[in-house]
C-alpha atoms as a PDB file:
ATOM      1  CA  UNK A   1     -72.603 -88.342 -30.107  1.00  0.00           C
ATOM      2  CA  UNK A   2     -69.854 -89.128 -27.665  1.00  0.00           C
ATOM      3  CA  UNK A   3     -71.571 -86.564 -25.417  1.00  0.00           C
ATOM      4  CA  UNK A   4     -74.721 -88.116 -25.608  1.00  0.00           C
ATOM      5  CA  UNK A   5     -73.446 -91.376 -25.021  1.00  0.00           C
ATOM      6  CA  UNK A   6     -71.705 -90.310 -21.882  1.00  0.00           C
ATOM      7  CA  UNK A   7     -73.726 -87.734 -20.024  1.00  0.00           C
ATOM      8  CA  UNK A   8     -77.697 -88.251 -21.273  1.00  0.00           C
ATOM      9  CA  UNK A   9     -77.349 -91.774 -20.864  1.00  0.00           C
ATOM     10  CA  UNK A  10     -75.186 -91.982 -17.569  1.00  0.00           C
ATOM     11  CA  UNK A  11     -77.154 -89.520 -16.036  1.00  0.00           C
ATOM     12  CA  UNK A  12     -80.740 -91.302 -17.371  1.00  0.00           C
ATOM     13  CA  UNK A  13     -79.198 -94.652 -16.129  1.00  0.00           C
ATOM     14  CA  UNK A  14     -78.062 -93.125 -12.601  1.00  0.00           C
ATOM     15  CA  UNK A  15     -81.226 -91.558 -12.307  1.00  0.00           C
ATOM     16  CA  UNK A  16     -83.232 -94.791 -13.134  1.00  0.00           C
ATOM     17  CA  UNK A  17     -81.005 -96.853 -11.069  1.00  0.00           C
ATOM     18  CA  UNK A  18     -81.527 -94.698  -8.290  1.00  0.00           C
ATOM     19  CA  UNK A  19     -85.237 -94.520  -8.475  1.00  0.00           C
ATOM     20  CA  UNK A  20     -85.986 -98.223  -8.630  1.00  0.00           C
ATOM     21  CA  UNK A  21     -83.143 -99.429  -6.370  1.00  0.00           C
ATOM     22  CA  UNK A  22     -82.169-102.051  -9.445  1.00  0.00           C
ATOM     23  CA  UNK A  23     -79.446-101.265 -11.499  1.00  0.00           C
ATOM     24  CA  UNK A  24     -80.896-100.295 -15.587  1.00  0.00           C
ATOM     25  CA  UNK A  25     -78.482-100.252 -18.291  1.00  0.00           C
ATOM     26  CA  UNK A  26     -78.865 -96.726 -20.526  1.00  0.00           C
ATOM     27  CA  UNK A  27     -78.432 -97.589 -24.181  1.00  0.00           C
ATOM     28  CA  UNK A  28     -78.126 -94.572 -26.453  1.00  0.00           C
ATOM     29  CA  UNK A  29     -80.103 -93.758 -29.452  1.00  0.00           C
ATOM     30  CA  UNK A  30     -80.632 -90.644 -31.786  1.00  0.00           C
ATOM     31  CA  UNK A  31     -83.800 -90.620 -33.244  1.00  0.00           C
ATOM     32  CA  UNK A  32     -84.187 -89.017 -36.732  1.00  0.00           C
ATOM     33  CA  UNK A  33     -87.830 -88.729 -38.144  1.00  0.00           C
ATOM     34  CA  UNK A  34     -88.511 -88.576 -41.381  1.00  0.00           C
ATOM     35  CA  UNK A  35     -84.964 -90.104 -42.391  1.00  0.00           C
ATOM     36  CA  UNK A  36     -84.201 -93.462 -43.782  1.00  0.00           C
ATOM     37  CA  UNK A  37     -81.723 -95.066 -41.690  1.00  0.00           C
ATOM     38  CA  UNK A  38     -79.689 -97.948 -43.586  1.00  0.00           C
ATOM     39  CA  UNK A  39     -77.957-100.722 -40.938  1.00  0.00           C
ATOM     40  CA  UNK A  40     -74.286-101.785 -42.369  1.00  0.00           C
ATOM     41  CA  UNK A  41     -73.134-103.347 -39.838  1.00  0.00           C
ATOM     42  CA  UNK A  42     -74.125-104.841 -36.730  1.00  0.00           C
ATOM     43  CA  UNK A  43     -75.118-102.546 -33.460  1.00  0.00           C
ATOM     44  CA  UNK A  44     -72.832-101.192 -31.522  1.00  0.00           C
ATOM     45  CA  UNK A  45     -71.152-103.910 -28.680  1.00  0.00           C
ATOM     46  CA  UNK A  46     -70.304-101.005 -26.183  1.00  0.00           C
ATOM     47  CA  UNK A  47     -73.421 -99.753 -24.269  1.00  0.00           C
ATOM     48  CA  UNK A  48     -71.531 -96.381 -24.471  1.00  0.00           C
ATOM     49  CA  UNK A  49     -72.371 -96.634 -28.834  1.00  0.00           C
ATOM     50  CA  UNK A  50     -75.018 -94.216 -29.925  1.00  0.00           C
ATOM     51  CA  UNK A  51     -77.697 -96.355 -32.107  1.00  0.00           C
ATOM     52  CA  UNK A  52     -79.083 -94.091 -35.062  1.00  0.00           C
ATOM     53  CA  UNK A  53     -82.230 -95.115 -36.286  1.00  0.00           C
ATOM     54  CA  UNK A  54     -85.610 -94.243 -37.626  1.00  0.00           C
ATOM     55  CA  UNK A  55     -88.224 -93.974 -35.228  1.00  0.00           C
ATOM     56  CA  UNK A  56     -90.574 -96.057 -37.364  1.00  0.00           C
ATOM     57  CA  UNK A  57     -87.900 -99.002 -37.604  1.00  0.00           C
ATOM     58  CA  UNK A  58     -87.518 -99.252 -33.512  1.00  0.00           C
ATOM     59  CA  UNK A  59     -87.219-103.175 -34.042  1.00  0.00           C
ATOM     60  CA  UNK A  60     -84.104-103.465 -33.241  1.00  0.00           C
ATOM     61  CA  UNK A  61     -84.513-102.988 -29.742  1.00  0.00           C
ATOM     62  CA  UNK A  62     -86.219-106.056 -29.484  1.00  0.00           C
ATOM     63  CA  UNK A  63     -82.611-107.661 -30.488  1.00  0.00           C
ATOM     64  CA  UNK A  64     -80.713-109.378 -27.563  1.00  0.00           C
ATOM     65  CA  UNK A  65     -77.679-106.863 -27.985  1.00  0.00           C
ATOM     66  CA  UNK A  66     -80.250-105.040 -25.657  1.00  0.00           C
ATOM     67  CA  UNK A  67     -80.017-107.613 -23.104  1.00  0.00           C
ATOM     68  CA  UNK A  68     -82.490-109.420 -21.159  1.00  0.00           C
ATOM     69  CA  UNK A  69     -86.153-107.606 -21.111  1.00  0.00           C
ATOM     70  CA  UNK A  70     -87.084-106.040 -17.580  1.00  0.00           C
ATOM     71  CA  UNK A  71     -89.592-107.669 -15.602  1.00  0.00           C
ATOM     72  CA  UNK A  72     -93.148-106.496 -15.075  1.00  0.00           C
ATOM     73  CA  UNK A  73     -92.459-105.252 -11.924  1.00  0.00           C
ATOM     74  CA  UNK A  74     -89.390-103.333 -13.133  1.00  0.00           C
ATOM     75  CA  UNK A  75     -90.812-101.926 -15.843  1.00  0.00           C
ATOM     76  CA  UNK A  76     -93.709-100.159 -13.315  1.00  0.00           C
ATOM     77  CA  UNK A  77     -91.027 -99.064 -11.699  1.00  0.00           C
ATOM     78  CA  UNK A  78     -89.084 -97.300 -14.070  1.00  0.00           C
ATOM     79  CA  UNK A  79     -92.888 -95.974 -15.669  1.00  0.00           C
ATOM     80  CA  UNK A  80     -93.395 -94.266 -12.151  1.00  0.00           C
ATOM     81  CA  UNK A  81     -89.826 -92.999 -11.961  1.00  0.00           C
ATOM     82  CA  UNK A  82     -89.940 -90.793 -15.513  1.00  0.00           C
ATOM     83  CA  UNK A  83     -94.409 -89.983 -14.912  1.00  0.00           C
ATOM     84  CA  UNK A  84     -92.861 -88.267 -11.394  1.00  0.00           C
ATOM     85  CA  UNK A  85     -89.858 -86.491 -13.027  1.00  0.00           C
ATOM     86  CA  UNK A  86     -91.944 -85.780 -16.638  1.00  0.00           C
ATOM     87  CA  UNK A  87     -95.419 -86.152 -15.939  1.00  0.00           C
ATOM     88  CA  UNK A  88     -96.115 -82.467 -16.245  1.00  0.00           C
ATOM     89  CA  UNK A  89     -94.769 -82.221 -19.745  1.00  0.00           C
ATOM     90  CA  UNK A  90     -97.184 -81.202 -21.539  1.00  0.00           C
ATOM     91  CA  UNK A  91     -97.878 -83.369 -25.296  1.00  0.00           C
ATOM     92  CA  UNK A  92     -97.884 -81.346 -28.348  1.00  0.00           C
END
């Protein structure tokens, strides 16, 4: 997890920051599907922390450990940035 934490999510945050010319904090999180995920204690405080959750349960990024939500204009941004890098990627 430490790996994830420090190279996906640098280099995802790097890349993003570069792209939109605004600085976008890279949280961390391992999906599992099909898993029940039980919360003990309270998320991760360093941004560095790999969340573990259930993809069905993705509530808790609405919590303000996340920080403030991105503005609209922000948000198209960052859209445009992954659709240029990923938009071939085909769905399965």
């Amino acid at each position: 997890m430490e790996q994830a934490a420090r190279q996906a999510a640098r280099w995802l945050a790097d890349f993003l920051t570069g792209a939109t010319g605004n600085p976008v904090r890279v949280i961390p999180v391992l999906a599992l599907p099909g898993w029940y995920v039980e919360l003990k204690a309270s998320l991760p405080t360093s941004s560095n922390d790999v969340r573990v959750v259930n993809p069905k349960a993705a509530s808790f990024m609405r919590t303000v450990d996340f920080g403030p939500r991105f503005e609209d204009d922000q948000r198209r941004r960052i859209a445009w940035a992954l659709t240029k890098r990923y938009g071939d990627v085909a769905e399965d």
